[in-house]
Protein backbone atom coordinates (compact mmCIF):
# COMPACT_ATOMS: atom_id res chain seq x y z
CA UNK A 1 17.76 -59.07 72.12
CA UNK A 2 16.67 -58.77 68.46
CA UNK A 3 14.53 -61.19 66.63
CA UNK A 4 16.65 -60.38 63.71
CA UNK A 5 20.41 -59.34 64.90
CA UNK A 6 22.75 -57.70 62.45
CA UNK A 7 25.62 -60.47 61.51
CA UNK A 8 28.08 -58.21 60.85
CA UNK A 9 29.37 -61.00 58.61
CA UNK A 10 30.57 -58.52 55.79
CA UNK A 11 32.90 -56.20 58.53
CA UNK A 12 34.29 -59.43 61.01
CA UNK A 13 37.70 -58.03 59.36
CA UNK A 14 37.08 -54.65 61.40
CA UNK A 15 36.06 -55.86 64.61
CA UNK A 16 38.85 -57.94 67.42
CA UNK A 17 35.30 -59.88 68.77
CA UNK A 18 31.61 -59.53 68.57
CA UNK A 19 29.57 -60.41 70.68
CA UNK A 20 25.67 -60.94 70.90
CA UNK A 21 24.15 -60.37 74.50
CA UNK A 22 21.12 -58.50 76.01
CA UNK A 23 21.87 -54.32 76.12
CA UNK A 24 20.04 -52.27 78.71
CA UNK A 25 19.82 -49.54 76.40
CA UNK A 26 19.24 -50.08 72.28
CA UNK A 27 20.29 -53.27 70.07
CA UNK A 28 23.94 -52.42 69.03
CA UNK A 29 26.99 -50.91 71.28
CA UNK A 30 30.63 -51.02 72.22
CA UNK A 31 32.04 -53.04 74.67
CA UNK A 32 32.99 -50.61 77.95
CA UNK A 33 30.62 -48.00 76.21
CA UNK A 34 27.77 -49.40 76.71
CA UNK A 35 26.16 -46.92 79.13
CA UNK A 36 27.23 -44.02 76.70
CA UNK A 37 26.38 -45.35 73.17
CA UNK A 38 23.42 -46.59 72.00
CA UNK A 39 21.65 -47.77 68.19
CA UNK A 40 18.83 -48.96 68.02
CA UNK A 41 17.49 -50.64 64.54
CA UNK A 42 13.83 -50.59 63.67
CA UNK A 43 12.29 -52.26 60.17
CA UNK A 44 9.83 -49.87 58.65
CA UNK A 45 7.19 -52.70 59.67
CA UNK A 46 8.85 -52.52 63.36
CA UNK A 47 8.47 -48.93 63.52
CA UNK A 48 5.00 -48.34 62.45
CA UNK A 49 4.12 -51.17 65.46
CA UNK A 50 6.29 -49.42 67.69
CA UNK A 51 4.71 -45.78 66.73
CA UNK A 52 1.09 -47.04 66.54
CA UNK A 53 -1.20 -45.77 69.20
CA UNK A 54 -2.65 -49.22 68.95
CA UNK A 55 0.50 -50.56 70.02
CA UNK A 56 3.80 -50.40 72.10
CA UNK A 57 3.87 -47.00 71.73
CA UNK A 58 4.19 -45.76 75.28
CA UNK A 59 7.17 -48.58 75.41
CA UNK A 60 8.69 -46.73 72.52
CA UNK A 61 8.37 -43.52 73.58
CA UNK A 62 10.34 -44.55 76.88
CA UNK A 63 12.98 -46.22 75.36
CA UNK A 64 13.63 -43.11 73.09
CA UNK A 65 13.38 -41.05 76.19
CA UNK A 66 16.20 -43.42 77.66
CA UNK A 67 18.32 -43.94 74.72
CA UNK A 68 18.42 -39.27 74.57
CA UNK A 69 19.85 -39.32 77.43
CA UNK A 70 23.08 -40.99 76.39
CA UNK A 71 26.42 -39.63 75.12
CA UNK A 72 25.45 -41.06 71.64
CA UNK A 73 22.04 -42.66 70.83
CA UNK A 74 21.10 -43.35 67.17
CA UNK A 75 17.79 -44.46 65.67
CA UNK A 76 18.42 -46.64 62.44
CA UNK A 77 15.25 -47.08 59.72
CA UNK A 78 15.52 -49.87 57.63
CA UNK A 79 14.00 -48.35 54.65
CA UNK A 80 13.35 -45.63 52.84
CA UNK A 81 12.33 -41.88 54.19
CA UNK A 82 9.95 -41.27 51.27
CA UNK A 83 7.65 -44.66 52.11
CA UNK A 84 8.01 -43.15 55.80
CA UNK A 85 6.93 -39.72 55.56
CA UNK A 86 4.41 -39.85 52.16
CA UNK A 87 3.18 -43.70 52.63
CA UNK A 88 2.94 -46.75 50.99
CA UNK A 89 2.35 -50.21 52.25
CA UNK A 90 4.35 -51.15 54.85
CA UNK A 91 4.89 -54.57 53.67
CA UNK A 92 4.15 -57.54 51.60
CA UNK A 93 0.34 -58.62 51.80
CA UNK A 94 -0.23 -55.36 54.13
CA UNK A 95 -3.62 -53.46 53.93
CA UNK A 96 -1.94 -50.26 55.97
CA UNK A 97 -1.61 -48.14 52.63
CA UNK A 98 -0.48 -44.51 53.45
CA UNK A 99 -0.23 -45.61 57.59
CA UNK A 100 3.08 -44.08 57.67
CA UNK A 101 2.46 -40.80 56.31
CA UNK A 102 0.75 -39.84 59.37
CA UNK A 103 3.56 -41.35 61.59
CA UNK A 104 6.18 -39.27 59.23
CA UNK A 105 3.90 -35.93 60.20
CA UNK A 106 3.82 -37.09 63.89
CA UNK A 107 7.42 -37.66 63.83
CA UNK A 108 8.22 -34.51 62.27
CA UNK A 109 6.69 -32.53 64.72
CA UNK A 110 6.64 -34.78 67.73
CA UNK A 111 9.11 -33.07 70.42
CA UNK A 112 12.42 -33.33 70.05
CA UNK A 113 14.35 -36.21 71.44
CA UNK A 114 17.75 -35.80 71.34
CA UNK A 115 18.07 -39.05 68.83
């Protein structure tokens, strides 16, 4: 489950029930699809972790390998493309100034994952 789930509060109009449980595969799907549709949600501070070789990379790399081989599997950013793939801090207080411009080149020609 997320630390942070989406609420959802602004579309409860759109939806007959939501509902918040653990997902084998990514952090958001549809009831009855949920062996065929996928998102997962990453902050920019999230992704960097996740993407680090420091890190849970290997993790990452598996669940993206997982999540490819669904009907639909989506990768959400939180953020903004430019801080991702020419840097900037990744957060408030951080000291990882231009960290994600080498994750943007790694990502951009890291194999393809079907995401």
């Amino acid at each position: 489950m997320e630390q942070k789930p989406y609420t959802f509060n602004p579309f409860r109009k759109w939806f007959a029930e939501i509902e918040f449980k653990k997902l084998r595969f990514g952090d958001y799907s549809i009831a009855g699809l949920e062996d065929r549709v996928a998102v997962e949600r990453k902050s920019l501070q999230d992704l960097f972790n996740s993407c680090s070789p420091c890190s849970a990379r290997e993790s990452f790399v598996r669940s993206c390998d997982r999540l490819s081989k669904l009907d639909f599997a989506a990768l959400v950013i939180e953020g903004s493309i430019t801080r991702i793939f020419h840097g900037s801090k990744v957060g408030p207080g951080s000291d990882q100034d231009n960290s994600l411009a080498g994750l943007g080149k790694s990502l951009k020609t890291g194999p393809k994952s079907g995401l």
